[in-house]
N, C-alpha and C. Protein backbone atom coordinates (compact mmCIF):
# COMPACT_ATOMS: atom_id res chain seq x y z
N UNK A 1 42.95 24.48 -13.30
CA UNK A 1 41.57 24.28 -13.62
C UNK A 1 40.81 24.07 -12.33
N UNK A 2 39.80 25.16 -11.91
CA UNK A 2 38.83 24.75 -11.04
C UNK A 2 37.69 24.12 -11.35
N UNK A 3 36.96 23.49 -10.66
CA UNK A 3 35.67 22.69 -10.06
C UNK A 3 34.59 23.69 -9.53
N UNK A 4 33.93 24.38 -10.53
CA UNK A 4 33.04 24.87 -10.20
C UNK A 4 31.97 24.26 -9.20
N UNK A 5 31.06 24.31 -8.45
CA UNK A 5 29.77 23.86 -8.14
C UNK A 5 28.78 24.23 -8.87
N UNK A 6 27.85 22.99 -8.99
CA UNK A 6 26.57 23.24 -10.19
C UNK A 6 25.76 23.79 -8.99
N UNK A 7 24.80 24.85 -9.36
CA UNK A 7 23.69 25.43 -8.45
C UNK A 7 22.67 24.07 -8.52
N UNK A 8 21.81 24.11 -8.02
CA UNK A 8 20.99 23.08 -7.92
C UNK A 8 19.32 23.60 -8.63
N UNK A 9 18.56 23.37 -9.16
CA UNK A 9 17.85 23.99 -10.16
C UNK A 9 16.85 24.58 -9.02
N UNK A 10 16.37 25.90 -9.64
CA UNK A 10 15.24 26.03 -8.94
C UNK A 10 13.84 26.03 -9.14
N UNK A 11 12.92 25.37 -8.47
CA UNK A 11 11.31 25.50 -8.85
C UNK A 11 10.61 26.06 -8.54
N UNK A 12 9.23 26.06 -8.90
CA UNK A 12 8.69 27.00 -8.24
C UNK A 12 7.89 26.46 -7.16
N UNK A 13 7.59 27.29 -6.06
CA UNK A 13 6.96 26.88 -5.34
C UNK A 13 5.20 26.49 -5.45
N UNK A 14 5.19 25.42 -5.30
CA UNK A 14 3.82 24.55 -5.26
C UNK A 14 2.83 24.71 -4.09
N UNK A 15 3.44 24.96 -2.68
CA UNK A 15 2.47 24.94 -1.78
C UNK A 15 1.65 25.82 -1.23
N UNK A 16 0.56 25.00 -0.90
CA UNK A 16 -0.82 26.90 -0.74
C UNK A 16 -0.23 27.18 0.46
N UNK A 17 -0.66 28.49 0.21
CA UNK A 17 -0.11 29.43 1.33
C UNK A 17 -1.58 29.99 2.23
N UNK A 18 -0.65 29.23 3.66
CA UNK A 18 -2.01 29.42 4.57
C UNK A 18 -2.79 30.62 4.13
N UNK A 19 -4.75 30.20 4.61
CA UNK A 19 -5.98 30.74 4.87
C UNK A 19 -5.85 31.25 5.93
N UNK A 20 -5.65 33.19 5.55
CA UNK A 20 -5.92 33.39 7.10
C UNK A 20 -7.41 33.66 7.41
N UNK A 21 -8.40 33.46 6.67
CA UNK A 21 -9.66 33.84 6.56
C UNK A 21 -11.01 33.21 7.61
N UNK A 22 -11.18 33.56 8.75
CA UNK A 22 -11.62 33.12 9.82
C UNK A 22 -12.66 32.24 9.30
N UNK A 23 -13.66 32.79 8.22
CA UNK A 23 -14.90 31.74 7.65
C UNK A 23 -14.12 30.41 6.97
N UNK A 24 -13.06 30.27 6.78
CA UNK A 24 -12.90 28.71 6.60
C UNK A 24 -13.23 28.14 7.86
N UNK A 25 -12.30 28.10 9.23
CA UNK A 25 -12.77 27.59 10.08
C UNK A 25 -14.30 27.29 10.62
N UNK A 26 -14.72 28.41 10.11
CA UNK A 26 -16.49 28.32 10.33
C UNK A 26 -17.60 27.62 9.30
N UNK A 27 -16.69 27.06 8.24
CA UNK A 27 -17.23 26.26 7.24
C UNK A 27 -17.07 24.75 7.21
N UNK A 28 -15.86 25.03 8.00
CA UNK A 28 -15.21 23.30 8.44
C UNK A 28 -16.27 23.01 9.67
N UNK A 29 -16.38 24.03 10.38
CA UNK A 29 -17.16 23.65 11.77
C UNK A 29 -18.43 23.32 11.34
N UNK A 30 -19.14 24.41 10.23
CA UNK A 30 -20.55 23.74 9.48
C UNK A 30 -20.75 22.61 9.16
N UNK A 31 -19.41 22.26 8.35
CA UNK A 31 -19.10 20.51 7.81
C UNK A 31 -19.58 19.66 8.61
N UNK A 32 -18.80 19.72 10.21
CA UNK A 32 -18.83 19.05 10.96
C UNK A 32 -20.59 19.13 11.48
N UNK A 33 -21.31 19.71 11.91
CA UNK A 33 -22.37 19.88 12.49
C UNK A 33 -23.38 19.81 11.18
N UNK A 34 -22.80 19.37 10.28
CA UNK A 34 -24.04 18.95 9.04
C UNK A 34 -23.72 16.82 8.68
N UNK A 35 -22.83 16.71 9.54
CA UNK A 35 -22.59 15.03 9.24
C UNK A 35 -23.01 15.11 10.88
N UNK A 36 -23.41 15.73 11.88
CA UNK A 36 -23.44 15.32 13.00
C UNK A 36 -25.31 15.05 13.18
N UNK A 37 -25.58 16.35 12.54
CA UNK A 37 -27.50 16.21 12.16
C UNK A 37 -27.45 15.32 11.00
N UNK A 38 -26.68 15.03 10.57
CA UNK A 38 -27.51 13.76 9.57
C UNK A 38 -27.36 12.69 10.42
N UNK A 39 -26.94 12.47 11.03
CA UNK A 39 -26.53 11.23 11.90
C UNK A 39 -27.95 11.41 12.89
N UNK A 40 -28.24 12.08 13.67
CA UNK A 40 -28.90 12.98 14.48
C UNK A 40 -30.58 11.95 13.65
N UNK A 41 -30.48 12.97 12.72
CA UNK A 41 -31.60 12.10 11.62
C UNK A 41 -32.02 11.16 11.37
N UNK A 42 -30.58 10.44 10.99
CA UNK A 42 -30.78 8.33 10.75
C UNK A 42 -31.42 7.65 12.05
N UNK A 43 -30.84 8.84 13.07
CA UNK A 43 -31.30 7.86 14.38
C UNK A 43 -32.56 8.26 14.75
N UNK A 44 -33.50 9.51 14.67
CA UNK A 44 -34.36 9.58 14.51
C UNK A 44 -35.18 8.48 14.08
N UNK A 45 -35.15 8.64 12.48
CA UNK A 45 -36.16 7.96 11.61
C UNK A 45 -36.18 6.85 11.13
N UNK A 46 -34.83 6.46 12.45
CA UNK A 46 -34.70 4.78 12.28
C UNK A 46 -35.78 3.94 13.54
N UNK A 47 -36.24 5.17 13.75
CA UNK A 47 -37.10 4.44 14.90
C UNK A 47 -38.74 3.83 14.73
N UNK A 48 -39.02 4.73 12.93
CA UNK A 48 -39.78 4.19 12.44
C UNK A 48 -40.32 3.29 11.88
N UNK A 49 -38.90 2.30 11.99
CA UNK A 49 -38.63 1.58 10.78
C UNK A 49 -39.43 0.13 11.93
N UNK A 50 -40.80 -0.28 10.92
CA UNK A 50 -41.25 -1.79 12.03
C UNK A 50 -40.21 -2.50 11.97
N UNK A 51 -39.98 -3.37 13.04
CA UNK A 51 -39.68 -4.64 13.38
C UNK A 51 -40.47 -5.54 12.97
N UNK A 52 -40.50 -6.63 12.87
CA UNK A 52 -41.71 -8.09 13.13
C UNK A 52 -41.15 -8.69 14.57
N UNK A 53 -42.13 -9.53 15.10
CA UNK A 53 -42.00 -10.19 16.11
C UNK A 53 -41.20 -10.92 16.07
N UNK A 54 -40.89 -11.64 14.87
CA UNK A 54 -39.82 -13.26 14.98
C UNK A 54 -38.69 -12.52 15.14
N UNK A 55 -38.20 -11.24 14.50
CA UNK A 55 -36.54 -10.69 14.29
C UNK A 55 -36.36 -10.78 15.69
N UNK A 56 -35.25 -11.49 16.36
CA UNK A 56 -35.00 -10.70 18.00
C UNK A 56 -33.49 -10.74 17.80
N UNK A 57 -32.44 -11.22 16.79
CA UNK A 57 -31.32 -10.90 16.64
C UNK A 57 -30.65 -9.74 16.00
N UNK A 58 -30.61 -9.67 14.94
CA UNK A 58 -30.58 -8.33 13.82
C UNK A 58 -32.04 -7.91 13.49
N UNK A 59 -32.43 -6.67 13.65
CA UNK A 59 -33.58 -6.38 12.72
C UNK A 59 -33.10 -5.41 11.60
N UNK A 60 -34.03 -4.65 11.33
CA UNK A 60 -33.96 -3.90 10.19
C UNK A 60 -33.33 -2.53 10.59
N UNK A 61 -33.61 -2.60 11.71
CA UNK A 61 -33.43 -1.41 12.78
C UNK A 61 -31.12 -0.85 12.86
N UNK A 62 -30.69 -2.29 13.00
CA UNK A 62 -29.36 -2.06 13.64
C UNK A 62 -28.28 -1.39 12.29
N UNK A 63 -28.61 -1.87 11.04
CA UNK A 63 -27.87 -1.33 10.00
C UNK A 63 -27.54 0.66 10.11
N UNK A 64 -29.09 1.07 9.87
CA UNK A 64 -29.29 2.27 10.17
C UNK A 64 -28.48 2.72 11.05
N UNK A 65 -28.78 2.32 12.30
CA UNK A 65 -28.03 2.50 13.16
C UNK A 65 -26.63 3.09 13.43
N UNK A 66 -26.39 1.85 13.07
CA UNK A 66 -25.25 1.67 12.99
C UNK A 66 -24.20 3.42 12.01
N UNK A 67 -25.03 3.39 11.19
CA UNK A 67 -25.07 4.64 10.21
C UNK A 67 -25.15 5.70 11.04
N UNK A 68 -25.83 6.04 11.88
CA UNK A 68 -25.93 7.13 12.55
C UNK A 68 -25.21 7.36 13.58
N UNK A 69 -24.90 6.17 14.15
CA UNK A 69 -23.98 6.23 15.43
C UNK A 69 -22.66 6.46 15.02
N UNK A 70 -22.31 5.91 13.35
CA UNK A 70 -20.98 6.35 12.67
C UNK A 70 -20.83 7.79 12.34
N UNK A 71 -22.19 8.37 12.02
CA UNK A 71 -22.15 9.70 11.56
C UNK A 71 -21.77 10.84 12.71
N UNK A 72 -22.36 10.56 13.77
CA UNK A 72 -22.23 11.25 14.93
C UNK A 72 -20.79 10.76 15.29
N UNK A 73 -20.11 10.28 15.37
CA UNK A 73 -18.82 9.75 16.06
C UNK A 73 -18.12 10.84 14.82
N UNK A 74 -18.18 10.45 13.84
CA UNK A 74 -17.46 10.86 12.29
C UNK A 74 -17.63 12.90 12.84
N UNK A 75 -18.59 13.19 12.94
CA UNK A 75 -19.30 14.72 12.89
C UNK A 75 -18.37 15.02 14.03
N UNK A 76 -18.48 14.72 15.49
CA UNK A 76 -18.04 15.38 16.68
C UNK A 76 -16.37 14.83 16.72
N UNK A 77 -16.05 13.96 16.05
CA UNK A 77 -13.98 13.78 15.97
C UNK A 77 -13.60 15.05 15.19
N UNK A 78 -14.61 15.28 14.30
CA UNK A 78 -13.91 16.50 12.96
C UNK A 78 -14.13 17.63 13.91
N UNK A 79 -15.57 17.90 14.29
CA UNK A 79 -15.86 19.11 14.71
C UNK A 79 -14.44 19.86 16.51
N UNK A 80 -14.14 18.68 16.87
CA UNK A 80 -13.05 18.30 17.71
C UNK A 80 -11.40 18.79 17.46
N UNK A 81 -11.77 17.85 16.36
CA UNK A 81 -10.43 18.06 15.69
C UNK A 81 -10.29 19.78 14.88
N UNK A 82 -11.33 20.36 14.58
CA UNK A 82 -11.32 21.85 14.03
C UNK A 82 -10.87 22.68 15.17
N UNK A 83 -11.71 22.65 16.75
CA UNK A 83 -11.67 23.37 17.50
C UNK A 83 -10.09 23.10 18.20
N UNK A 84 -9.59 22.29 18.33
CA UNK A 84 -8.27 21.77 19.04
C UNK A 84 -6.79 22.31 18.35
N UNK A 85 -7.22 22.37 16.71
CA UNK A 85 -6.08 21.84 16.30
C UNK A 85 -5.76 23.53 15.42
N UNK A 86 -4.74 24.33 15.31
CA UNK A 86 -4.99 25.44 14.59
C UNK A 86 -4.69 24.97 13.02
N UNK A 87 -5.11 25.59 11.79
CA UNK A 87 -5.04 25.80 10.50
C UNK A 87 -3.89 25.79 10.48
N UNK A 88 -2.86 24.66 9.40
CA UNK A 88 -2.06 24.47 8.65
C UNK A 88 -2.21 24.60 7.29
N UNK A 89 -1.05 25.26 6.74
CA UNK A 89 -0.77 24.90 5.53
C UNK A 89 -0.27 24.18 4.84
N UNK A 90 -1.29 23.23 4.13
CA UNK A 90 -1.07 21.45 3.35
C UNK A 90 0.95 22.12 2.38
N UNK A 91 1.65 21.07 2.33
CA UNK A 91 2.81 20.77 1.89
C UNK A 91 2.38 20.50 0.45
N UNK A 92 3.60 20.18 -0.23
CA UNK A 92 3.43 20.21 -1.78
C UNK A 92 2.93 18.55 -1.88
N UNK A 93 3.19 17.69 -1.02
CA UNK A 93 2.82 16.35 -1.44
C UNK A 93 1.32 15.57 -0.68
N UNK A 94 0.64 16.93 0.20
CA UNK A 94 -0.22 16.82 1.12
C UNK A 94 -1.46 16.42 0.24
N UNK A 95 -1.67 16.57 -1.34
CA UNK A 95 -2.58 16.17 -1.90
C UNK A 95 -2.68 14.73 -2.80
N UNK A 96 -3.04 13.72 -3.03
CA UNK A 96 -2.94 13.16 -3.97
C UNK A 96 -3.74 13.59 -5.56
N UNK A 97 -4.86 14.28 -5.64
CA UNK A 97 -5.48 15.08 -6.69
C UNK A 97 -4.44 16.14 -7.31
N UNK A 98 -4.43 16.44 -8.00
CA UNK A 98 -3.75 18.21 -8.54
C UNK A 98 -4.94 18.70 -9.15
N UNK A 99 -5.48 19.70 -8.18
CA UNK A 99 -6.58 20.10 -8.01
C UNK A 99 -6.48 21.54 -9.40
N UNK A 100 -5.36 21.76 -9.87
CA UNK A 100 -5.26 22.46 -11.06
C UNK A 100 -5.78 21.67 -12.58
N UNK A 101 -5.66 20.61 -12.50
CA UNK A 101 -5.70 19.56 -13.31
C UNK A 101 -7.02 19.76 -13.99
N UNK A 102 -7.38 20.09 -15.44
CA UNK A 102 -8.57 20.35 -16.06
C UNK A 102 -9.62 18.57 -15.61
N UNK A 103 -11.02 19.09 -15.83
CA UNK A 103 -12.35 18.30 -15.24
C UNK A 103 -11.62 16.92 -16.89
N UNK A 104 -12.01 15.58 -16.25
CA UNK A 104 -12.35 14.33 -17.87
C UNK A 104 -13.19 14.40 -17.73
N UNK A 105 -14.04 15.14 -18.53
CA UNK A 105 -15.16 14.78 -18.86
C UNK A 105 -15.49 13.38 -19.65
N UNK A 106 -14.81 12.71 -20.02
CA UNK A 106 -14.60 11.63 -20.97
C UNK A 106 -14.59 10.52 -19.67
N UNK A 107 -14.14 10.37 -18.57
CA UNK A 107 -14.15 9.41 -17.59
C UNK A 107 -15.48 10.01 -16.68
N UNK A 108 -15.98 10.87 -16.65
CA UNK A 108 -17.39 11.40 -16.10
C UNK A 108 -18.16 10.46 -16.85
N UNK A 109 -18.49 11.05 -18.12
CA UNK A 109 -19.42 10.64 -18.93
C UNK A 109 -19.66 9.13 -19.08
N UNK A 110 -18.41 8.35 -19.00
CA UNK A 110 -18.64 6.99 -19.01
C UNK A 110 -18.73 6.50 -17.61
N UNK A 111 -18.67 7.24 -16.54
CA UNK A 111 -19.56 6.95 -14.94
C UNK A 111 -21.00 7.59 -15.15
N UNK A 112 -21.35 8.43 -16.16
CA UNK A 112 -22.44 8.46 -15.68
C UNK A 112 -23.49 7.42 -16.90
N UNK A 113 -22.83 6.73 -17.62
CA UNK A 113 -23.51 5.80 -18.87
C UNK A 113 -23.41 4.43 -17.95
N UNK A 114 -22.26 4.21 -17.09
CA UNK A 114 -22.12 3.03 -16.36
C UNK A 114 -23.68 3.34 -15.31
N UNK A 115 -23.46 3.91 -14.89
CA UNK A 115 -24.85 4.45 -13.61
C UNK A 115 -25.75 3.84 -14.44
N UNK A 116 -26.61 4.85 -15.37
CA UNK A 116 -27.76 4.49 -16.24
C UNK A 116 -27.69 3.51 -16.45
N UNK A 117 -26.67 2.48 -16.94
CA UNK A 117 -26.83 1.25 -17.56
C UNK A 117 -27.37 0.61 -15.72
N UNK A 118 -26.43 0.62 -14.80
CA UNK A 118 -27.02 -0.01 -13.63
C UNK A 118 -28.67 0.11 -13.33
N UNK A 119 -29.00 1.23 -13.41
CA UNK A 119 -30.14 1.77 -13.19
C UNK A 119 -31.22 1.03 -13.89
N UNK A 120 -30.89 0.82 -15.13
CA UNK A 120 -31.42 0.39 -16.45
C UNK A 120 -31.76 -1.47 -16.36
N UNK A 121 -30.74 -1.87 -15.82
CA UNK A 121 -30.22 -3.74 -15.29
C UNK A 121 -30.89 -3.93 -14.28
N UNK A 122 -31.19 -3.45 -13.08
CA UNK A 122 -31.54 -4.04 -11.49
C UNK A 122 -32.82 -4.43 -11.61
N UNK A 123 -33.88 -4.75 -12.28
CA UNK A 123 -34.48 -5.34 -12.29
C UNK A 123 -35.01 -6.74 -13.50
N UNK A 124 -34.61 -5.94 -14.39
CA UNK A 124 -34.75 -7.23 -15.32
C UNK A 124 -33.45 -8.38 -15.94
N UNK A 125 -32.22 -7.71 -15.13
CA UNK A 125 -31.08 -8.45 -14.75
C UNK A 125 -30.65 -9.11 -13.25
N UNK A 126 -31.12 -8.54 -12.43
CA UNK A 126 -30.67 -8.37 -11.23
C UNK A 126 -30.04 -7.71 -10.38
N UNK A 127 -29.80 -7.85 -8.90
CA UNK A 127 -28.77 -7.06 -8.29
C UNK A 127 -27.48 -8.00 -9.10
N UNK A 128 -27.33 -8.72 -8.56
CA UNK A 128 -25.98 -9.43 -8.64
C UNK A 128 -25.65 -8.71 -10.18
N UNK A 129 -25.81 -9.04 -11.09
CA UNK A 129 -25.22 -8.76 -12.46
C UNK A 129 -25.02 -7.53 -12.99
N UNK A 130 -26.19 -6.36 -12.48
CA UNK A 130 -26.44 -5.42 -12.95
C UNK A 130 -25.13 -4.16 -11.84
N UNK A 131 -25.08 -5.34 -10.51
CA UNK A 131 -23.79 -4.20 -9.38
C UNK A 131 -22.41 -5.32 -10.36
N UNK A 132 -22.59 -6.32 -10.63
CA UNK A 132 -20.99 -6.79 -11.37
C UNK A 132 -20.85 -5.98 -12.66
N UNK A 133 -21.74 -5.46 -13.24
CA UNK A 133 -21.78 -4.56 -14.56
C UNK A 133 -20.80 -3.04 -13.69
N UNK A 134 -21.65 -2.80 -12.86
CA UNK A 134 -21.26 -1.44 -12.22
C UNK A 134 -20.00 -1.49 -11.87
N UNK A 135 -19.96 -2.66 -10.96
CA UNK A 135 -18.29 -2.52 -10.93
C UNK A 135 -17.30 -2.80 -11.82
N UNK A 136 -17.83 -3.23 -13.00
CA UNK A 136 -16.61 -3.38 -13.93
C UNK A 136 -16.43 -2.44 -14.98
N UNK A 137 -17.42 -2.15 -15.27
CA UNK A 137 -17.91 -0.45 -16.00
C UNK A 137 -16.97 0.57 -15.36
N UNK A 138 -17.10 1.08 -13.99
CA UNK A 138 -16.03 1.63 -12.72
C UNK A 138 -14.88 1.59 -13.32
N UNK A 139 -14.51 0.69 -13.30
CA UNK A 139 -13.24 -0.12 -13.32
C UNK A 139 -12.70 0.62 -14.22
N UNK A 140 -13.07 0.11 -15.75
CA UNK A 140 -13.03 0.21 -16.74
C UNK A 140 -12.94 1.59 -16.73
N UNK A 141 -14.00 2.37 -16.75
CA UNK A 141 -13.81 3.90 -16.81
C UNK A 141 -12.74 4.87 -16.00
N UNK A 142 -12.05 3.83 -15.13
CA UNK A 142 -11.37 5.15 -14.40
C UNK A 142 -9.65 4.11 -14.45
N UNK A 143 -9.73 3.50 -15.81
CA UNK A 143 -8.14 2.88 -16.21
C UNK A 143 -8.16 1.53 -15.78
N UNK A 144 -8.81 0.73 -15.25
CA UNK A 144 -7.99 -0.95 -15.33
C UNK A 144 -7.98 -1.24 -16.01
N UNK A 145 -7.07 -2.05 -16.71
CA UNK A 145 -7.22 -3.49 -17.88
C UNK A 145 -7.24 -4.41 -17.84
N UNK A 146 -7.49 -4.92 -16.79
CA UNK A 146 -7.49 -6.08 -15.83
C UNK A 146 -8.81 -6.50 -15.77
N UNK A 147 -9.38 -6.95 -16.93
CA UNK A 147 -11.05 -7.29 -17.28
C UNK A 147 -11.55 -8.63 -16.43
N UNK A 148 -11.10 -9.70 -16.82
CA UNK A 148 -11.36 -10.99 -15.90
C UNK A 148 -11.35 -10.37 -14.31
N UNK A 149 -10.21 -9.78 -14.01
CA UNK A 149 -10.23 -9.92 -12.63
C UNK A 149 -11.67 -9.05 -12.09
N UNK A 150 -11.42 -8.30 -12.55
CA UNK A 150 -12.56 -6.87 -12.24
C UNK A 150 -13.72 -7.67 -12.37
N UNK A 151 -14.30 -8.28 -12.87
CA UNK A 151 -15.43 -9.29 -13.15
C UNK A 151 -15.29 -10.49 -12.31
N UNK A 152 -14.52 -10.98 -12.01
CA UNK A 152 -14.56 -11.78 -10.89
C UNK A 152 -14.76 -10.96 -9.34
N UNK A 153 -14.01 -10.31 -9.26
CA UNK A 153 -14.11 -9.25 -8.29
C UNK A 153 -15.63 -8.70 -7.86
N UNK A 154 -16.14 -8.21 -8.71
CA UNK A 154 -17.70 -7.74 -8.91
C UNK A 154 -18.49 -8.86 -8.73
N UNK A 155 -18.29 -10.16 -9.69
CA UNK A 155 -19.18 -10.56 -9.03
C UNK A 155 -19.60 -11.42 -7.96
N UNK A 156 -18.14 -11.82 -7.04
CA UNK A 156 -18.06 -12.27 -5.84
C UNK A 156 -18.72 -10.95 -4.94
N UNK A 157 -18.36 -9.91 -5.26
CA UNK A 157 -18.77 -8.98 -3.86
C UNK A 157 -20.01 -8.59 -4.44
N UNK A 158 -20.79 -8.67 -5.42
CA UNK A 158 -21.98 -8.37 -5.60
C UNK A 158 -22.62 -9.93 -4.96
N UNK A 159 -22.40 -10.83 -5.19
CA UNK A 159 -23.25 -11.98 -4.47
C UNK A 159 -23.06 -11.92 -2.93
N UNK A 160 -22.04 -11.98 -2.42
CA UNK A 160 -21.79 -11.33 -0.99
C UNK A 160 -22.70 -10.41 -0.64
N UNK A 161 -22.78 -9.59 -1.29
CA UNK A 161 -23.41 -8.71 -0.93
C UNK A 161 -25.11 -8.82 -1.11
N UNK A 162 -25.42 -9.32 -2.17
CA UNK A 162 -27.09 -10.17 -2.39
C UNK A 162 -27.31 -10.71 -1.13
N UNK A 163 -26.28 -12.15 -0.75
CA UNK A 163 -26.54 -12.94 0.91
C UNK A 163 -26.40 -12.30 1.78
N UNK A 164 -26.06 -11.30 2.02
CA UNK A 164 -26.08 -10.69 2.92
C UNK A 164 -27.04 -10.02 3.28
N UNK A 165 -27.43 -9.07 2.45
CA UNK A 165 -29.17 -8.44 2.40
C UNK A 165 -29.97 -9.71 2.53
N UNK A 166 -30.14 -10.38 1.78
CA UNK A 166 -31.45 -10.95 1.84
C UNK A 166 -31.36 -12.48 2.51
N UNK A 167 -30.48 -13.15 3.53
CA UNK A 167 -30.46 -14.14 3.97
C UNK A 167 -30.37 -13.39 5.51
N UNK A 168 -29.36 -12.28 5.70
CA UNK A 168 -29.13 -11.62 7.08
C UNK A 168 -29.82 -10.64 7.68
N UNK A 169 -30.38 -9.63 6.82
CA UNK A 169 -31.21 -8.57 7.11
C UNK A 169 -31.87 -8.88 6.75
N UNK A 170 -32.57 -9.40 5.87
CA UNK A 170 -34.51 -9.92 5.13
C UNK A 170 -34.64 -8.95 4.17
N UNK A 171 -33.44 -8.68 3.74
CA UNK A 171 -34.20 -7.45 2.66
C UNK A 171 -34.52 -8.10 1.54
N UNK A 172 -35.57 -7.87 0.65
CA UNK A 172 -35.08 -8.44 -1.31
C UNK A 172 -35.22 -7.70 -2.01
N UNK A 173 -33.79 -8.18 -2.36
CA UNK A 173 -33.14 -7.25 -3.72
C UNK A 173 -33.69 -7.89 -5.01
N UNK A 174 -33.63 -7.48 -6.57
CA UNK A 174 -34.28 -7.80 -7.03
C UNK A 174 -33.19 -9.13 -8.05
N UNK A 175 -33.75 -10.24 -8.04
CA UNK A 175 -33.30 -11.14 -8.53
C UNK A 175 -32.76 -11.63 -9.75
N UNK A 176 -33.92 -11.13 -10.83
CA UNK A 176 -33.56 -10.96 -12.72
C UNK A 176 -33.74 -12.24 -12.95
N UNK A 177 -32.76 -12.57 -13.92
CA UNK A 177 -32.08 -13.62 -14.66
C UNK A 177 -31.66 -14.62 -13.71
N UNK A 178 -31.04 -14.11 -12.50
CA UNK A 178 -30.82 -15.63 -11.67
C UNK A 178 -31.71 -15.86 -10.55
N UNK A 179 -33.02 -15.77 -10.64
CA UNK A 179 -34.24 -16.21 -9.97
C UNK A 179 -34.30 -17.39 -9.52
N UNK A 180 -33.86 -18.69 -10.30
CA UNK A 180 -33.62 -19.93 -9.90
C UNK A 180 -32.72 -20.08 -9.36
N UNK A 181 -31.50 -19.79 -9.55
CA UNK A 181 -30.26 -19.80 -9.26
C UNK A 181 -30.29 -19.32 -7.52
N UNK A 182 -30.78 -18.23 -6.80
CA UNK A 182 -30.46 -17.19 -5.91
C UNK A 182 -31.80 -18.02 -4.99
């Protein structure tokens, strides 16, 4: 009696097979030189933005900024990284999406009812409640079950985020329901 060997199964192959098509590269390079003028932009039309006299630490000015100086750094690493590096072809595990995978419309639709409802809250609820709605709505719509936490979660980083605008930058957000409170 022999011991055959089992073949080992075969699959099919999953991975894209390189673009030899020169306009990708020239679409990636567009990419890049369309996050490099938006950046280009922020810093522009951040120059419009008044100051007051008392601000001499943060003004209104450095956030923006900050945005544009990220965009331009972000624009010329990619546009860098296109010209340096030649076109590979991504591996079978190079994606986390499976970009074959039909559209949920069913997890769309309840991001875009979560939105409206935000949209709908920020003023006669507040920031704070109406971004802890958003983020738990989020949540909710794209699989947690983890309700308390997600709501605690939201609404620590939505108040964080209230003091921060409007105690650090001077912005005001709109208050709602916790007017006394804030």
């Amino acid at each position: 009696m022999s011991i055959e060997p089992i073949d080992s199964p075969t699959f099919p192959d999953h991975t894209a097979k390189p673009n030899d098509s020169p306009w990708l590269r020239y679409v990636e390079l567009l990419a890049a030189l369309v996050v490099i003028a938006m950046g280009v932009v922020i810093l522009v039309e951040t120059r419009d933005i008044r100051i007051p006299r008392a601000l001499t630490v943060v003004g209104p000015r450095d956030f923006p900024r900050a945005i544009g100086v990220g965009f331009l750094v972000i624009g010329i690493w990619y546009a860098i990284d296109i010209v340096r590096n030649p076109p590979v072809s991504p591996s079978a595990d190079s994606e986390d999406a499976d970009v074959e995978a039909p559209t949920d419309w069913r997890v769309l639709g309840q991001l875009a009812i979560v939105l409206a409802l935000y949209a709908g809250l920020m003023e006669s609820a507040g920031f704070v409640l109406a971004s802890s709605v958003l983020f738990l709505g989020t949540a909710i719509a794209l699989g947690s079950r983890s309700f308390i936490r997600d709501a605690f979660i939201g609404i620590v980083l939505s108040s964080l985020s209230f003091l921060l605008f409007s105690e650090w930058l001077g912005i005001r957000l709109p208050q709602g329901v916790l007017g006394g409170i804030l």
